[in-house]
N, C-alpha and C. Protein backbone atom coordinates (compact mmCIF):
# COMPACT_ATOMS: atom_id res chain seq x y z
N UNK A 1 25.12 12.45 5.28
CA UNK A 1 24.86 11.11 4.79
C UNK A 1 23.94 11.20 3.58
N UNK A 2 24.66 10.57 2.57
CA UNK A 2 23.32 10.40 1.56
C UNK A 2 22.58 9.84 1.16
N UNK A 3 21.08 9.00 0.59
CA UNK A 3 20.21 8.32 0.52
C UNK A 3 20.21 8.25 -1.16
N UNK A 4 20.02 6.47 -0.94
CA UNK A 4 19.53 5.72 -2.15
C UNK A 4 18.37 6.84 -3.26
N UNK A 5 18.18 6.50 -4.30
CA UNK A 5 16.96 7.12 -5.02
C UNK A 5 16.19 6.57 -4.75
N UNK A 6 16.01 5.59 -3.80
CA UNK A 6 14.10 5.35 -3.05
C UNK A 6 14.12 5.78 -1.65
N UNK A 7 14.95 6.84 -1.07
CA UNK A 7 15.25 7.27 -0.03
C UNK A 7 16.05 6.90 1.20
N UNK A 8 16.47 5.54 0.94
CA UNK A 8 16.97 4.64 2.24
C UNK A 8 18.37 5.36 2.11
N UNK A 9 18.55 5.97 4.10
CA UNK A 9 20.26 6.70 3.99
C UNK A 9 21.41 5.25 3.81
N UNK A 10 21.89 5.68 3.09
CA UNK A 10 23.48 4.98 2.41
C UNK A 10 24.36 5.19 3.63
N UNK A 11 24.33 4.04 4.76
CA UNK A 11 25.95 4.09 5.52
C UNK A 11 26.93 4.45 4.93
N UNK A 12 27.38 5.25 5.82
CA UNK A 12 28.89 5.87 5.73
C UNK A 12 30.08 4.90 4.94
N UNK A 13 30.70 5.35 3.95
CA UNK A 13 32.19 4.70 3.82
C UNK A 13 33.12 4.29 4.78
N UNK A 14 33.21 5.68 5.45
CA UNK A 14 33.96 6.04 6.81
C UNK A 14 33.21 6.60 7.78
N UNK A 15 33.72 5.29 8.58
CA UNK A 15 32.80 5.79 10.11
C UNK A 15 33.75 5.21 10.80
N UNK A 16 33.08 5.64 12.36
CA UNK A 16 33.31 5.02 13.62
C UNK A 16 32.68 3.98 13.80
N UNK A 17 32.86 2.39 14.50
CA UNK A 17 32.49 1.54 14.56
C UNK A 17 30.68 1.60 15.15
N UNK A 18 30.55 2.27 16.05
CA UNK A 18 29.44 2.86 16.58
C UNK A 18 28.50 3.22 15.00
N UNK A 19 28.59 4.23 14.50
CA UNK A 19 28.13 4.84 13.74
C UNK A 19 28.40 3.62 12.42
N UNK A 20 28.81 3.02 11.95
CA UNK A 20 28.61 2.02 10.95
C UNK A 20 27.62 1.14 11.41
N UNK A 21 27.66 0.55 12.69
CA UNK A 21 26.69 -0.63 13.28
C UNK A 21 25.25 0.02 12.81
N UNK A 22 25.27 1.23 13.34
CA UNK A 22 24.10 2.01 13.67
C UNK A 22 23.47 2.32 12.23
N UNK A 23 24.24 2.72 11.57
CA UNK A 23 23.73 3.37 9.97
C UNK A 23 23.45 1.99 9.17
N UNK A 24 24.14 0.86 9.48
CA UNK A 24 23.51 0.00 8.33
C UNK A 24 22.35 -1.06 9.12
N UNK A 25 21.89 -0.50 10.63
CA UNK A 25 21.00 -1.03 10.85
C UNK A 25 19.89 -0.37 10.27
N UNK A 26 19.99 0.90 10.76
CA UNK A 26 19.04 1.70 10.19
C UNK A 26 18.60 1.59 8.68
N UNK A 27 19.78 1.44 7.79
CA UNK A 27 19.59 1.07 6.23
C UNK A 27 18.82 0.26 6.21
N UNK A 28 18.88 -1.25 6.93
CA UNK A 28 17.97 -2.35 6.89
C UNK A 28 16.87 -1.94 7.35
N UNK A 29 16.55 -1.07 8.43
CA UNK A 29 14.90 -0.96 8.80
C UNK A 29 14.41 -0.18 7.52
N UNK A 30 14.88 1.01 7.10
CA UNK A 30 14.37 1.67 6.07
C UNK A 30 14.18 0.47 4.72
N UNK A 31 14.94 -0.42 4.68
CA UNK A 31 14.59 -0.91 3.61
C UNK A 31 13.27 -2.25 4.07
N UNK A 32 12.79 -2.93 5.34
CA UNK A 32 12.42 -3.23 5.43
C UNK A 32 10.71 -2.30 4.84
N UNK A 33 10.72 -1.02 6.08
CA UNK A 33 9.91 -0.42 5.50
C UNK A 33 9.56 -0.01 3.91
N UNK A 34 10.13 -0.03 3.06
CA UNK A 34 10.18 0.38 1.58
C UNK A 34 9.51 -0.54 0.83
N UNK A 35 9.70 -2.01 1.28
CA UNK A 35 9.24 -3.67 1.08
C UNK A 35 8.03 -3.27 1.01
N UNK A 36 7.09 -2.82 2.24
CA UNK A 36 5.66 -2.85 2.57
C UNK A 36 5.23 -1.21 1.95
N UNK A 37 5.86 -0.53 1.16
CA UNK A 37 5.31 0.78 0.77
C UNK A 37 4.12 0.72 -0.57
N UNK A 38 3.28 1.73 -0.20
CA UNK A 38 2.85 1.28 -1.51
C UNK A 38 1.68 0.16 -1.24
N UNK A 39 1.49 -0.33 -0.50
CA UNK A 39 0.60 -2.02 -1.04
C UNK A 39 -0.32 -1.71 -0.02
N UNK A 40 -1.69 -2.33 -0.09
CA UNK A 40 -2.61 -2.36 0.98
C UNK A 40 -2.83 -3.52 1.86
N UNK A 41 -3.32 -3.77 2.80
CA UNK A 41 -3.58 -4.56 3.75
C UNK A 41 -3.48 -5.99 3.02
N UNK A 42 -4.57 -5.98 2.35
CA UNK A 42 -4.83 -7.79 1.62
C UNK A 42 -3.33 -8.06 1.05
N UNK A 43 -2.85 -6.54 0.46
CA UNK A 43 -0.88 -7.35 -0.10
C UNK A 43 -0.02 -7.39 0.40
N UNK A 44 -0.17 -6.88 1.67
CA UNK A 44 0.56 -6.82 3.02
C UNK A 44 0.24 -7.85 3.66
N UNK A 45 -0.42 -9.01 3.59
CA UNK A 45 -0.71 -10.30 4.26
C UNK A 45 -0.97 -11.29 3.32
N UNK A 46 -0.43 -10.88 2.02
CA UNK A 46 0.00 -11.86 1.17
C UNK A 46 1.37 -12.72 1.41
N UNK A 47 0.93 -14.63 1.24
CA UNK A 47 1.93 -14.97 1.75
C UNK A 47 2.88 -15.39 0.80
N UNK A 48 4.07 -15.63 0.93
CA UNK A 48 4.86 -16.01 -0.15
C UNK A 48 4.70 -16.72 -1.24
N UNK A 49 5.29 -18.45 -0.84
CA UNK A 49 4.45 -19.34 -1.61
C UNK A 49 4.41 -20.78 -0.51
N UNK A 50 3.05 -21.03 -0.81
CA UNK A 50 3.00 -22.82 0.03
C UNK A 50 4.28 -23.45 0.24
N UNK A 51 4.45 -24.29 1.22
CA UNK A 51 3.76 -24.37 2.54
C UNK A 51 4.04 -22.76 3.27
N UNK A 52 4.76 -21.82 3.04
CA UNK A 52 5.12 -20.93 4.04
C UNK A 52 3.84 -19.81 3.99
N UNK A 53 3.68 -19.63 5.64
CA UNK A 53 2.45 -18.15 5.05
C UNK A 53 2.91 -17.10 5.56
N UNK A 54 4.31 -17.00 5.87
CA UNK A 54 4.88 -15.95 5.60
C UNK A 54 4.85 -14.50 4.81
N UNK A 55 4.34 -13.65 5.94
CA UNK A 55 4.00 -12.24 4.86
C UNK A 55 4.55 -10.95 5.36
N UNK A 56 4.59 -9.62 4.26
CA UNK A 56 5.44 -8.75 4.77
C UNK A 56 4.93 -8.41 6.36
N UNK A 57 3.49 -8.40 6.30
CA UNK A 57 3.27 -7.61 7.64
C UNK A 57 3.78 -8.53 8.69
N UNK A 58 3.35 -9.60 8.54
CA UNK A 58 4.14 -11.11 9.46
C UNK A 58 5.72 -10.68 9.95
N UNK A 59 6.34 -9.90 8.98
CA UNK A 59 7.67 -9.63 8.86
C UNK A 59 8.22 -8.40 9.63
N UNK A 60 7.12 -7.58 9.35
CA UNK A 60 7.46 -6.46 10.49
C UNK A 60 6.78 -6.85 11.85
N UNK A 61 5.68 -7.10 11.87
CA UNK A 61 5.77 -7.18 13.51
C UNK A 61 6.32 -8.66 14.04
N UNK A 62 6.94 -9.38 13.65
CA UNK A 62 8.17 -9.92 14.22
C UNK A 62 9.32 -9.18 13.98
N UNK A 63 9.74 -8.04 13.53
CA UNK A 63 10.76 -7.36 13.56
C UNK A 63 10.46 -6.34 15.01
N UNK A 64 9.30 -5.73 15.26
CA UNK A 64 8.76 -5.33 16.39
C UNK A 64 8.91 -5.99 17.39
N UNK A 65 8.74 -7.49 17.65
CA UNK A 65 9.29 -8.44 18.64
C UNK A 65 10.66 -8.26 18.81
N UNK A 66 11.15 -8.21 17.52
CA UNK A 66 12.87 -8.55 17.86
C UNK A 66 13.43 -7.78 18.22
N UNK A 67 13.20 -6.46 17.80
CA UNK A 67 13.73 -4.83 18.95
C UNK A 67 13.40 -4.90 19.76
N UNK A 68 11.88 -5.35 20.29
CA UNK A 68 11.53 -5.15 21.40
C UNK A 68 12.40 -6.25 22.81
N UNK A 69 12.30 -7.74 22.13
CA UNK A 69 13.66 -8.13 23.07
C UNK A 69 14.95 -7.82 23.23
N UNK A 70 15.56 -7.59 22.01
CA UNK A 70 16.96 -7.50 22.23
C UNK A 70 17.44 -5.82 23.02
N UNK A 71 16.64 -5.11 22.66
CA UNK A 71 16.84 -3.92 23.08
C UNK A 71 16.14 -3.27 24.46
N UNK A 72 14.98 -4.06 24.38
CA UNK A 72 14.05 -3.63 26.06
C UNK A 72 14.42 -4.74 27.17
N UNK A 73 14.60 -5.98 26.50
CA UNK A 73 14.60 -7.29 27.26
C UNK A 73 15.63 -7.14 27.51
N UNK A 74 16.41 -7.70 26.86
CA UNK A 74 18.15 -8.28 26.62
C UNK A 74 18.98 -7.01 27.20
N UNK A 75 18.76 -5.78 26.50
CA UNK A 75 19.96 -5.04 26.65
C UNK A 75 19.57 -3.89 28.09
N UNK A 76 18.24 -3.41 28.12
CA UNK A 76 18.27 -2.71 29.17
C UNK A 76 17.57 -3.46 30.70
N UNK A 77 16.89 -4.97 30.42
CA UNK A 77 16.72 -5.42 31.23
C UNK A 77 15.08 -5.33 31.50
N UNK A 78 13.85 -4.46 30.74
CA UNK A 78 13.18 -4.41 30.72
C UNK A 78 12.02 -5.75 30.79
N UNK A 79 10.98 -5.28 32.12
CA UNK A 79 10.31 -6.13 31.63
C UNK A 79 8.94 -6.18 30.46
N UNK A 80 9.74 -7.14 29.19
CA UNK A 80 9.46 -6.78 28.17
C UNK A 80 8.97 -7.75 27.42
N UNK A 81 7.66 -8.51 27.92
CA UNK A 81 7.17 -9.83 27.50
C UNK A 81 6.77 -9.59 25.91
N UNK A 82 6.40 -10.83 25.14
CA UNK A 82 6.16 -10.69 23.76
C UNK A 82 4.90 -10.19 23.60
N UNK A 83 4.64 -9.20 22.79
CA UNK A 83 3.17 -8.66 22.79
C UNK A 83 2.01 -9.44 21.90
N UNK A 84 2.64 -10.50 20.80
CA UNK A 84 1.77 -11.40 20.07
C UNK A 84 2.37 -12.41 20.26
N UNK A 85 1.20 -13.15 21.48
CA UNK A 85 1.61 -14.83 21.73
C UNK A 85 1.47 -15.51 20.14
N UNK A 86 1.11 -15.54 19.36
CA UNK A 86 1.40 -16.41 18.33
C UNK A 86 2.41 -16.48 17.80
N UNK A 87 2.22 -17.96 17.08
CA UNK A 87 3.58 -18.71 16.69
C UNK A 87 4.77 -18.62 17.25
N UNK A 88 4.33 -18.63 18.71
CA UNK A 88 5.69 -19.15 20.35
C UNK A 88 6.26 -17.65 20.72
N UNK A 89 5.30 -16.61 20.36
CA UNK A 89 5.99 -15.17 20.58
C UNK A 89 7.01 -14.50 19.44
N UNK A 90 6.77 -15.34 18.52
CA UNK A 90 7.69 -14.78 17.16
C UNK A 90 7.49 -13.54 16.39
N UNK A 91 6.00 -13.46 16.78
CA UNK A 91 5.52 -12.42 15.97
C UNK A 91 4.89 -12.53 14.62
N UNK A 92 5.61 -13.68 13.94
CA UNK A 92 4.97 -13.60 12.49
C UNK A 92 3.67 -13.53 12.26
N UNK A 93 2.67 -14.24 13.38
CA UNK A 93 1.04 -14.71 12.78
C UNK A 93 0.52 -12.94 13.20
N UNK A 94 -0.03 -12.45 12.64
CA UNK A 94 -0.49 -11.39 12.38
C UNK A 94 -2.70 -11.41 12.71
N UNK A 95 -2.73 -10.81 13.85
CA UNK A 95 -4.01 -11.12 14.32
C UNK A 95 -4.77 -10.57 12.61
N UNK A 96 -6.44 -10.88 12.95
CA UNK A 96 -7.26 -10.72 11.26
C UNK A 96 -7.45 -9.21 11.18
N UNK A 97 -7.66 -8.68 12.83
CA UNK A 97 -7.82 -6.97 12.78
C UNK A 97 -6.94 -6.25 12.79
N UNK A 98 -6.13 -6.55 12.52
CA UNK A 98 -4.84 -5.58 12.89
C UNK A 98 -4.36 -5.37 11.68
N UNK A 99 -4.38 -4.03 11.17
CA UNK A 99 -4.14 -3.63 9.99
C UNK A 99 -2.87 -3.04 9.99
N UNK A 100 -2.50 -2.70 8.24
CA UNK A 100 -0.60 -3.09 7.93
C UNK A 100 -0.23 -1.53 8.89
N UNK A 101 -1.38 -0.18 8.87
CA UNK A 101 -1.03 0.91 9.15
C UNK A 101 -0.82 0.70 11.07
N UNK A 102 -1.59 0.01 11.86
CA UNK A 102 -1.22 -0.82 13.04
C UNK A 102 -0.17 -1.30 13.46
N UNK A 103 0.23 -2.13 12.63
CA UNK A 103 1.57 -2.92 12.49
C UNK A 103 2.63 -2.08 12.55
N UNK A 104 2.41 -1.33 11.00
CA UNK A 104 3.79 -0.77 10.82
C UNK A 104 4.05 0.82 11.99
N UNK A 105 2.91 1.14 12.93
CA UNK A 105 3.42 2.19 13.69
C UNK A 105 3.85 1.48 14.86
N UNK A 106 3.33 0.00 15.23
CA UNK A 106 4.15 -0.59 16.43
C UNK A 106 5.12 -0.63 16.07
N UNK A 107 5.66 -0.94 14.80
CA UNK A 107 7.20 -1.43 14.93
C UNK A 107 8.14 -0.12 14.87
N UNK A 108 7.62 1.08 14.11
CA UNK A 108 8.19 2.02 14.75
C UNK A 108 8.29 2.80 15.66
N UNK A 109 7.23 2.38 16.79
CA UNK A 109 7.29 2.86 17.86
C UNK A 109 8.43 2.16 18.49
N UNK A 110 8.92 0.88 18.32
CA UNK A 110 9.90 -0.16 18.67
C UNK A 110 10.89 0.22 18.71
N UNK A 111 11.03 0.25 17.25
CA UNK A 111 12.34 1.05 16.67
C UNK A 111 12.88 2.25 17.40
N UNK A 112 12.07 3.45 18.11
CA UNK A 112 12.57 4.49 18.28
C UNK A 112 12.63 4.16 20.13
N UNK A 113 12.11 3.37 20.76
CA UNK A 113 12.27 2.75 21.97
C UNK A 113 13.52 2.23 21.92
N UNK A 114 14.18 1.31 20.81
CA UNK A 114 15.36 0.83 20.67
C UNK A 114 16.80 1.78 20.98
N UNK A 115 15.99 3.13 19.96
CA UNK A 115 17.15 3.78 19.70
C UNK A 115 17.28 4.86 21.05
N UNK A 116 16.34 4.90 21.81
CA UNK A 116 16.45 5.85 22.84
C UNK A 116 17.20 5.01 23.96
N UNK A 117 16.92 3.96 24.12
CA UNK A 117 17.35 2.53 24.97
C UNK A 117 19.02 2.85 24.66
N UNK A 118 19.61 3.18 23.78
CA UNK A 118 21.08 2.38 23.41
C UNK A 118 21.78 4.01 23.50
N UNK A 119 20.90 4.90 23.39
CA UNK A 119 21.88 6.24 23.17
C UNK A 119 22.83 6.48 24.49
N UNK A 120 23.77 7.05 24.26
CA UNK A 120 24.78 7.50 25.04
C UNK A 120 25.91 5.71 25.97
N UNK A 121 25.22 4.62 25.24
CA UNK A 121 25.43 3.76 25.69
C UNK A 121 26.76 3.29 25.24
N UNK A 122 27.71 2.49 25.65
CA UNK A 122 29.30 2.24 25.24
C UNK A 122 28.84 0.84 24.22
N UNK A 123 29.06 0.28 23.36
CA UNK A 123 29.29 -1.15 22.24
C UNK A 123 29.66 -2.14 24.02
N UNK A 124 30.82 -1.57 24.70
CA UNK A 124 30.99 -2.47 25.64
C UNK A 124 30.18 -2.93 26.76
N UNK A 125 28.59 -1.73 26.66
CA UNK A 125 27.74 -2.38 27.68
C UNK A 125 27.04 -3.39 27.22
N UNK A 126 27.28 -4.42 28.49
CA UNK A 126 25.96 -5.55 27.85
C UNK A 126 24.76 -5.56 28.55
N UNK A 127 23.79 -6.22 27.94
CA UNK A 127 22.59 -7.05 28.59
C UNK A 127 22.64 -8.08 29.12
N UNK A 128 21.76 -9.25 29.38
CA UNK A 128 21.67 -10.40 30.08
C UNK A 128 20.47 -11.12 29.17
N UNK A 129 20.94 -12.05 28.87
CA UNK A 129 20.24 -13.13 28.37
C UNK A 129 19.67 -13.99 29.26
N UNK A 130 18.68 -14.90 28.87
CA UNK A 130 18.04 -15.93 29.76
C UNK A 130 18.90 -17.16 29.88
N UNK A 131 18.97 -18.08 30.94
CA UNK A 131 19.91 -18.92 30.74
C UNK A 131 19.57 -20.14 29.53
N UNK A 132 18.24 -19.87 29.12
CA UNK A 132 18.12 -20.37 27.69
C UNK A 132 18.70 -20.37 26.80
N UNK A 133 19.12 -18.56 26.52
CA UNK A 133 19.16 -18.23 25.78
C UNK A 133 20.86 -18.50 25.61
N UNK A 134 21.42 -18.09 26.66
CA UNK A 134 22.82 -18.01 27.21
C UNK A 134 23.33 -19.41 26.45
N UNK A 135 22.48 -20.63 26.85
CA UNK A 135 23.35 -22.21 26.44
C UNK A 135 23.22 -21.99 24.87
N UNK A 136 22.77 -21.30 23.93
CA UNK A 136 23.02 -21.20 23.14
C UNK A 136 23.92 -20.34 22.48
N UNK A 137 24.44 -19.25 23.32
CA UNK A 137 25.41 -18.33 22.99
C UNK A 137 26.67 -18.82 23.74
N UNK A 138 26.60 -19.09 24.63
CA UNK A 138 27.51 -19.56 25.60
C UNK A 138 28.03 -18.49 26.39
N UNK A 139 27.32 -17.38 26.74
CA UNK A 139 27.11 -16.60 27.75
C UNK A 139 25.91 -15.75 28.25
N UNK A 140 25.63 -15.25 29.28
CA UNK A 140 24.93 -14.55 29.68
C UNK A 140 24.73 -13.43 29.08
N UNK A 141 26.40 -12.82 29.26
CA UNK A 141 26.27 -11.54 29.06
C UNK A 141 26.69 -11.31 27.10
N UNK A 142 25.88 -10.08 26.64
CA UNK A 142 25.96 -9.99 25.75
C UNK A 142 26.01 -8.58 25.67
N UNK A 143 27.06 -8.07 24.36
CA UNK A 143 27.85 -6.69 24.68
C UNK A 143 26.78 -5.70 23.40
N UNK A 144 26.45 -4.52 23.63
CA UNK A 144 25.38 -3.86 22.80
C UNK A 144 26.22 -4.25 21.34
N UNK A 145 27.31 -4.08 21.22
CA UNK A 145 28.00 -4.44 19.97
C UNK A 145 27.39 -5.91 19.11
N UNK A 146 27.25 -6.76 20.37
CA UNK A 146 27.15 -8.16 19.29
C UNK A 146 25.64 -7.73 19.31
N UNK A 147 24.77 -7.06 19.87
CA UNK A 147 23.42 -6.87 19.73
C UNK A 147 23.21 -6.22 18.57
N UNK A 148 23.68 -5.31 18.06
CA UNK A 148 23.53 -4.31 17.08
C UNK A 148 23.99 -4.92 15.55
N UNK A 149 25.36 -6.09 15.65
CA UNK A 149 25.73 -6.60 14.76
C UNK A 149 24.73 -7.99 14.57
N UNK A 150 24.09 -8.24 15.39
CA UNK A 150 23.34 -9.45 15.35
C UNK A 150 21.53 -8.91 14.74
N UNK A 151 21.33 -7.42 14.98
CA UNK A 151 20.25 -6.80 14.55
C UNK A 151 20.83 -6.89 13.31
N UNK A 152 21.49 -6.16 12.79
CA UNK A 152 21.91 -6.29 10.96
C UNK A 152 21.75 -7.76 10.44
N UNK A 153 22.21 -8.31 10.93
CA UNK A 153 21.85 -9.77 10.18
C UNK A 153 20.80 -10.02 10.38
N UNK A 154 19.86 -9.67 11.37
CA UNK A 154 18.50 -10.41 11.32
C UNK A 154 17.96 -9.45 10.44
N UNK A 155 17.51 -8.47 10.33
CA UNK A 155 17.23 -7.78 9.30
C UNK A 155 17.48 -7.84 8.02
N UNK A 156 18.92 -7.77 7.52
CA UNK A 156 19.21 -8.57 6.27
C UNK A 156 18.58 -9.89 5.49
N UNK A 157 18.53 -10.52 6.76
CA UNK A 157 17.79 -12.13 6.35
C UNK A 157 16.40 -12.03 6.17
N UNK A 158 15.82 -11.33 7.17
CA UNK A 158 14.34 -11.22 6.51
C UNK A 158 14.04 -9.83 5.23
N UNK A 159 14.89 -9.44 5.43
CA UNK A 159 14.87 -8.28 4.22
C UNK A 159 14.75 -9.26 2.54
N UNK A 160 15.79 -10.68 2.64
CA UNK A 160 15.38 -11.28 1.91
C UNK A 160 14.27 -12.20 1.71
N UNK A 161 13.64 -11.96 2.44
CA UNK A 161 12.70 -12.82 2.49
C UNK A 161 11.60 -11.71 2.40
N UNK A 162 11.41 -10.75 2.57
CA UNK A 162 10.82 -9.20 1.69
C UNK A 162 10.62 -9.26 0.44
N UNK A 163 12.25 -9.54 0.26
CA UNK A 163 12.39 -9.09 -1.41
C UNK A 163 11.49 -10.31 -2.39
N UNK A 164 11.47 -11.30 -1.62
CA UNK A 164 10.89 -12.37 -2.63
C UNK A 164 8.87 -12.25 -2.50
N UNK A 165 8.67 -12.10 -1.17
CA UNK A 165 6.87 -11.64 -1.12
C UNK A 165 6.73 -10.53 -2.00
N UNK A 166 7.91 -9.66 -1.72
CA UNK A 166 6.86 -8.41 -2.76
C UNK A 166 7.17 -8.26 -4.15
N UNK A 167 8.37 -9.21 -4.73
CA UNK A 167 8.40 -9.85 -6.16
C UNK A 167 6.98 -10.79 -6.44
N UNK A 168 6.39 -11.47 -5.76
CA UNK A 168 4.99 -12.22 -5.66
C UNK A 168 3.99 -11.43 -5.75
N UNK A 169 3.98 -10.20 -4.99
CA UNK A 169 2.60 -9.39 -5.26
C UNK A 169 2.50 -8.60 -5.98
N UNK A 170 3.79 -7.49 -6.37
CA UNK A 170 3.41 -6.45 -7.85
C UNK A 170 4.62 -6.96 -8.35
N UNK A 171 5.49 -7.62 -8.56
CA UNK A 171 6.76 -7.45 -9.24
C UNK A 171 7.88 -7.11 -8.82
N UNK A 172 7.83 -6.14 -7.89
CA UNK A 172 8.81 -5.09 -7.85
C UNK A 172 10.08 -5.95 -7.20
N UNK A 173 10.68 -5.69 -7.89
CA UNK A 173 12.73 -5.94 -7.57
C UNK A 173 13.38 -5.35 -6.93
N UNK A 174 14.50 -5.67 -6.49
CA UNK A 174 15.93 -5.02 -6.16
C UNK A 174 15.39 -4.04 -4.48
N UNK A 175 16.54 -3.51 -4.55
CA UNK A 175 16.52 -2.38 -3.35
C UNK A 175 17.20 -3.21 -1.99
């Protein structure tokens, strides 16, 4: 596999459905991480623009939440409560001590909990949703496939929402 010139690996052309899900999730975490490279704490909790205070670190450890349910909660059944009650367990509000180097090793501790969680696992196994969660999907059960395709989009979406905080704090574009 080969990697971008800022290091993020480039999914496969040709893959197996497994291995595409997997590689362009991974693309998105690496590029999430790449967002927050480089910058220190105070620009790592820089927020976008008014009203939103939306910030990268806000961004990863609600990305830390969101592996941590879909993959500990949802898919293996874990009991796997939200670790930052703020803003309803979302993750975004970012306690005042908790620094970006904090942050960013929970979420890869997440990340690699995720990926140990799903190995050897079939796209056709599912998890269990809450029946909360369920009336909004319109089932319980949910198959690691729509989990993994539903991780890429959430990632993607806040990846854009990356790209615009850290155009706000040094400039930097694209990726």
């Amino acid at each position: 596999m080969g990697t971008t010139p800022d290091g993020r690996p480039i999914p496969p052309p040709q893959a197996g459905e497994r291995q595409m899900l997997e590689s362009w999730l991974d693309f998105h975490r690496a590029t999430l991480e790449l967002k927050c490279a480089d910058l220190d704490d105070h620009q790592l909790r820089t927020a976008s623009v008014p009203p939103s205070s939306m910030t990268l670190l806000g961004l990863v450890q609600h990305m830390a939440e969101v592996e941590r349910n879909w993959f500990q909660r949802v898919f293996a059944g874990l009991d796997a409560p939200p670790l930052h009650a703020g803003d309803a367990g979302d993750g975004f509000a970012v306690a005042p001590g908790r620094g970006g180097d904090e942050v960013l090793d929970h979420w890869r501790t997440e990340v690699a909990r995720s990926r140990e969680l799903i190995a050897g696992s079939s796209l056709e196994d599912t998890g269990k949703l809450s029946e909360q969660e369920a009336a909004h999907v319109g089932d319980q059960g949910v198959s690691l496939r729509w989990i993994l395709v539903h991780m890429v989009e959430e990632y993607a979406r806040h990846n854009g929402h990356a790209d615009l905080i850290r155009e706000r704090i040094d400039g930097t574009t694209g990726a």
